[in-house]
Protein backbone atom coordinates (compact mmCIF):
# COMPACT_ATOMS: atom_id res chain seq x y z
CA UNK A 1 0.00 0.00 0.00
CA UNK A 2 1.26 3.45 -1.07
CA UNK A 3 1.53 5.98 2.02
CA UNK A 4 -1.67 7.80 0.55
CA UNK A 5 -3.63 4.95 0.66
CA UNK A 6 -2.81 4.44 4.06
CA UNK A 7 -3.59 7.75 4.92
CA UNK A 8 -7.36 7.57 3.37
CA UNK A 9 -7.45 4.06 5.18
CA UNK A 10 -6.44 4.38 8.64
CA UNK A 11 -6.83 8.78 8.92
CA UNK A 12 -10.31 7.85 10.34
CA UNK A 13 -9.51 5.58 12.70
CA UNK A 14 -6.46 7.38 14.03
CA UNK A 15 -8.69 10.57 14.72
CA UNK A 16 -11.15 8.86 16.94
CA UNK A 17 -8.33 7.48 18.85
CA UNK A 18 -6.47 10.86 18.65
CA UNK A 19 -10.05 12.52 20.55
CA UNK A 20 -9.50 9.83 23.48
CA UNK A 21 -6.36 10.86 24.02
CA UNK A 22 -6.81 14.93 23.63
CA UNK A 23 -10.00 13.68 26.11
CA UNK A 24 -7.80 11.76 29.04
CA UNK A 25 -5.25 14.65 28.43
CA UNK A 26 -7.38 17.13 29.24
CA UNK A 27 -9.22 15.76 32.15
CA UNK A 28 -5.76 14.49 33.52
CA UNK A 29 -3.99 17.95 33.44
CA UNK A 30 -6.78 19.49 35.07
CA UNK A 31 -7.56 17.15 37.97
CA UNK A 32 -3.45 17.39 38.45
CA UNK A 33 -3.44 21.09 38.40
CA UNK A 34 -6.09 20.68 41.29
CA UNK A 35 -4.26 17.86 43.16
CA UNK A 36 -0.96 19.56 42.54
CA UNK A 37 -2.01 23.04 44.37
CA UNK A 38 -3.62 21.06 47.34
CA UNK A 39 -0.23 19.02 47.50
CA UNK A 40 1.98 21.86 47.25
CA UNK A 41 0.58 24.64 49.59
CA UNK A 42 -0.02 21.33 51.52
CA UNK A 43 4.18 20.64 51.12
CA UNK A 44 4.94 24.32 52.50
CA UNK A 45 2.29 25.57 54.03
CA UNK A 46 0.59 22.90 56.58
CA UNK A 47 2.08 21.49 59.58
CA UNK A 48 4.64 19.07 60.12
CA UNK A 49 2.49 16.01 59.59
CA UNK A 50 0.75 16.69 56.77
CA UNK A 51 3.73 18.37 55.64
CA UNK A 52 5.48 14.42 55.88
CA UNK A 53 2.57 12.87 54.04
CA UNK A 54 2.47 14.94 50.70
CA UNK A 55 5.86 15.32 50.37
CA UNK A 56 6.02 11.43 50.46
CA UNK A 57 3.31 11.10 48.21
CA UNK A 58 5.06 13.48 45.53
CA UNK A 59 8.30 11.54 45.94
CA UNK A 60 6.19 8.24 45.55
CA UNK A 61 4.56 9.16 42.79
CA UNK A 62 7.97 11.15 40.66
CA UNK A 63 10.03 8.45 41.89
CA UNK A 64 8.04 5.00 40.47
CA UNK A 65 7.50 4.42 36.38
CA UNK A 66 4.07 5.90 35.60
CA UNK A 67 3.95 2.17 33.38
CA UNK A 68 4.13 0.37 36.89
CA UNK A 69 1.11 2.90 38.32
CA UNK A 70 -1.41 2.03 34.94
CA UNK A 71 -0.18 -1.65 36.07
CA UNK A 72 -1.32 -1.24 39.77
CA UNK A 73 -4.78 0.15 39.03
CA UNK A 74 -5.75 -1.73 36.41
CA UNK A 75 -4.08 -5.17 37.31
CA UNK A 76 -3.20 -4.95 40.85
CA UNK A 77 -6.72 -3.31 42.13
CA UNK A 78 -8.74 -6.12 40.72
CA UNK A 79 -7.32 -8.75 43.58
CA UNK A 80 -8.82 -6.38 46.22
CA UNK A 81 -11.93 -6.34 44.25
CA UNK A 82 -11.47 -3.08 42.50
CA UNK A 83 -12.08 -3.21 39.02
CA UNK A 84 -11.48 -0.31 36.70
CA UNK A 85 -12.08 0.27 32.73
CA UNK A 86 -9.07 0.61 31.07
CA UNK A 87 -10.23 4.55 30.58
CA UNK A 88 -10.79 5.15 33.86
CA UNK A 89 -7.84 3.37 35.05
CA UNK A 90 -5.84 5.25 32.87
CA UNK A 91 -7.50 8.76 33.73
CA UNK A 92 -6.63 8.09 37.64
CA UNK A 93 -3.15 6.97 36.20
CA UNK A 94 -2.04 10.07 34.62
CA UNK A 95 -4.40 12.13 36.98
CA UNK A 96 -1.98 11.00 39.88
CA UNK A 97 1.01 11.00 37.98
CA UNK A 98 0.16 14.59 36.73
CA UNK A 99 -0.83 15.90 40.34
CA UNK A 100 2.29 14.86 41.63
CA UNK A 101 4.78 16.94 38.83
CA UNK A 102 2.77 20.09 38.87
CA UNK A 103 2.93 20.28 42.65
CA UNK A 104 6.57 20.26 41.94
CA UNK A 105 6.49 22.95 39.34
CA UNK A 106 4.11 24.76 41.45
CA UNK A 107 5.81 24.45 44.58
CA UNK A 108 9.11 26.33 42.68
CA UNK A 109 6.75 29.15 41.18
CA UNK A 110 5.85 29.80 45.01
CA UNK A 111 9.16 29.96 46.36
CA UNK A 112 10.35 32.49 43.17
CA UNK A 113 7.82 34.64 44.65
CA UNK A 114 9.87 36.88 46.98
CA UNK A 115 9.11 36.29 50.84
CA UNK A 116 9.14 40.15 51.68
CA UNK A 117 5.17 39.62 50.00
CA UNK A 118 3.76 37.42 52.68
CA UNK A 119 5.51 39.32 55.11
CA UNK A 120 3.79 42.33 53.86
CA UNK A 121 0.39 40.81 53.72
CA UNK A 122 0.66 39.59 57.10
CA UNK A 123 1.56 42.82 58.44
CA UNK A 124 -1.42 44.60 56.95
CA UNK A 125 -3.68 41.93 59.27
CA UNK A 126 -4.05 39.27 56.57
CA UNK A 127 -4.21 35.17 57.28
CA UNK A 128 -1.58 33.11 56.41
CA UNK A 129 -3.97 31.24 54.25
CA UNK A 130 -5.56 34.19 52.85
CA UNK A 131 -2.50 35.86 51.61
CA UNK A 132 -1.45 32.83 50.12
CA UNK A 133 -5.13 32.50 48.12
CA UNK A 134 -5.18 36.16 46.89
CA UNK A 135 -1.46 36.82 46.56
CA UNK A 136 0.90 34.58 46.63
CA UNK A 137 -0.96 31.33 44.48
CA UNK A 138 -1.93 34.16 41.54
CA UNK A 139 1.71 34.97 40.83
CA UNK A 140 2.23 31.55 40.82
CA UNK A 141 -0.15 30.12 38.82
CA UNK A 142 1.34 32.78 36.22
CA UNK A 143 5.15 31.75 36.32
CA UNK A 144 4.22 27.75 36.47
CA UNK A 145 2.63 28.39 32.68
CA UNK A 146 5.69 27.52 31.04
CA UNK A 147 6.12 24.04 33.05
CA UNK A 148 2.46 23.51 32.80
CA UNK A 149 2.51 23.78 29.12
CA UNK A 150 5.71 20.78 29.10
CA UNK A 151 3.62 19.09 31.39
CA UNK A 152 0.49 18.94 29.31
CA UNK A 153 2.85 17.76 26.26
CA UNK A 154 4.61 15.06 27.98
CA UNK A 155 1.40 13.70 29.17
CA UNK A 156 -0.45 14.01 25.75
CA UNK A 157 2.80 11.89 24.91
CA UNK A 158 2.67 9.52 27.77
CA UNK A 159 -1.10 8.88 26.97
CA UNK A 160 0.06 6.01 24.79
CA UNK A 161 1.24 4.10 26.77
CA UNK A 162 -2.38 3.51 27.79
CA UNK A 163 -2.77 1.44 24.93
CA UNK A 164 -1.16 -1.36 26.84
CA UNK A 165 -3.79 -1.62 29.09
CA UNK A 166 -6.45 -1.44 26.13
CA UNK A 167 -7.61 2.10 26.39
CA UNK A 168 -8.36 2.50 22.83
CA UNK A 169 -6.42 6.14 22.22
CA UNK A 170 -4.67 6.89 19.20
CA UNK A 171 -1.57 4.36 19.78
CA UNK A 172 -4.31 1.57 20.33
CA UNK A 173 -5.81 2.28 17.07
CA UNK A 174 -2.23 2.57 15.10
CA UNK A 175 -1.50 -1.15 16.75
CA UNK A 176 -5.01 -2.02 15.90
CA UNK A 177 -4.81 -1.20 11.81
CA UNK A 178 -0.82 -2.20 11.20
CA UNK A 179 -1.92 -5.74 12.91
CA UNK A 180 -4.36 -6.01 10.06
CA UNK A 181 -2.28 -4.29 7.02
CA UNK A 182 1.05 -4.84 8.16
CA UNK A 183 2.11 -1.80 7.43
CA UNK A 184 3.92 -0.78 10.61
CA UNK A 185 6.03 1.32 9.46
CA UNK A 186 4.01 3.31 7.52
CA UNK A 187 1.30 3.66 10.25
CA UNK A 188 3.28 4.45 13.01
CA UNK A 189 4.59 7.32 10.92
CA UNK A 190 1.38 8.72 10.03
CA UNK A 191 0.70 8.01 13.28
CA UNK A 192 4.01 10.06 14.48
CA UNK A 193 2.97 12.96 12.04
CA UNK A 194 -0.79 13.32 14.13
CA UNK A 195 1.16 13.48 17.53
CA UNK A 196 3.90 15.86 16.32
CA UNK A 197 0.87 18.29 14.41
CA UNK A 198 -0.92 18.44 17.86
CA UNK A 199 1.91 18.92 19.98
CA UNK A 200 2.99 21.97 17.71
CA UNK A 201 -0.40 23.71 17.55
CA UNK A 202 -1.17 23.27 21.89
CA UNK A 203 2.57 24.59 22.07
CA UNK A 204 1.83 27.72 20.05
CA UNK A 205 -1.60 28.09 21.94
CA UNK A 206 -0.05 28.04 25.39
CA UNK A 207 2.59 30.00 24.09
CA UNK A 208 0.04 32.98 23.21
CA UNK A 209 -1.19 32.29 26.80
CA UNK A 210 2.02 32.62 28.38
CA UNK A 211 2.61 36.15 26.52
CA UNK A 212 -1.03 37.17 27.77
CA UNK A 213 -1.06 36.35 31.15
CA UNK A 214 2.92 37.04 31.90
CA UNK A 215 4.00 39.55 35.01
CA UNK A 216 5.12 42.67 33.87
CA UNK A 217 9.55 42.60 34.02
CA UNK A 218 9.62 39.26 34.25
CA UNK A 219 9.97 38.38 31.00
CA UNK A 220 14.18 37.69 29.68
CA UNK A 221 15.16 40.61 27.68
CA UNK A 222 12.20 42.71 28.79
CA UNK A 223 12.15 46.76 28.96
């Protein structure tokens, strides 16, 4: 088969899988935006305890293969009578994983922020938790952009490795049509092509963002 007819063939096919993955993307990079502030202000802000537990849940999560954590949920839960869809398993997969990076990121956005701020917000009769809710986490949430937007692209990347445990996302569907034409090569290329096209156009989006929403001065070469 020439590499057009593959295209017209298998284009289809690769698209639906390609909206599962922009789908657990999504939803993954969002819940771990959430989880990721909770474990962060959690990380610097709480007390010593609690301080202890996210810190080891970070490390747990950056410091095991995100492989072995898909493996857990959907092959490991089932023993204790939890059974998961290979879409949902995946989704808490990269939820997790994702929750436990961008409190990371997040956590070195907070500590750019100079301390001479919550100083100053304290002294004008703030909270602790107030000041870090209307001032500090604001900033933050600004600077992290440009590790957010590496994180989202990594895990639209990582997505495929769902495939193994038969979410059908785009890698799923690439596996799917070269097991019935053979043509590997030629699929996982297209199939390269797709990834590479959507990577480039979320990078230039979040790029715009990052221009729109930066702090004033911050910015390298900036007047």
């Amino acid at each position: 088969m020439s590499f057009y007819e593959i295209l017209t063939a298998s284009t289809p096919k690769l698209l639906q899988g390609l909206a599962v993955t922009l789908e657990m993307t999504l939803i993954s990079v969002f819940i771990g935006l959430f989880l990721g502030i909770i474990l962060c202000l959690s990380k610097i802000y709480a007390n010593k305890p609690i301080r202890f537990l996210s810190s080891a849940f970070i490390e747990l999560i950056r410091g095991t293969p995100l492989l072995v954590q898909l493996f857990i949920l959907y092959y490991g839960l089932p023993v204790y009578g939890i059974r998961l869809s290979p879409l949902m398993a995946a989704l808490i997969g990269f939820s997790i994983n994702s929750g436990g990076y961008q409190a990371e990121y997040i956590r070195g956005a907070i500590q750019s922020i100079g301390a001479g701020q919550m100083k100053a917000a304290l002294s004008l009769g703030m909270k602790k938790w107030q000041a870090v809710r209307t001032i500090i986490l604001p900033q933050a949430l600004r600077r992290v952009i440009p590790s957010w937007t590496n994180e989202f692209i990594y895990l639209l990347k990582y997505t495929s490795l769902a495939y193994i445990i038969g979410a059908p996302e785009m890698m799923a569907q690439a596996k799917f049509i070269a097991s019935r034409n053979f043509e590997f090569f030629k699929v996982y290329l297209l199939t390269a092509i797709i990834y590479l096209a959507v990577v480039w156009g979320f990078a230039e989006i979040f790029l715009a963002i990052e221009r729109k929403l930066r702090i004033p001065g911050t910015m390298i070469g900036e007047r």
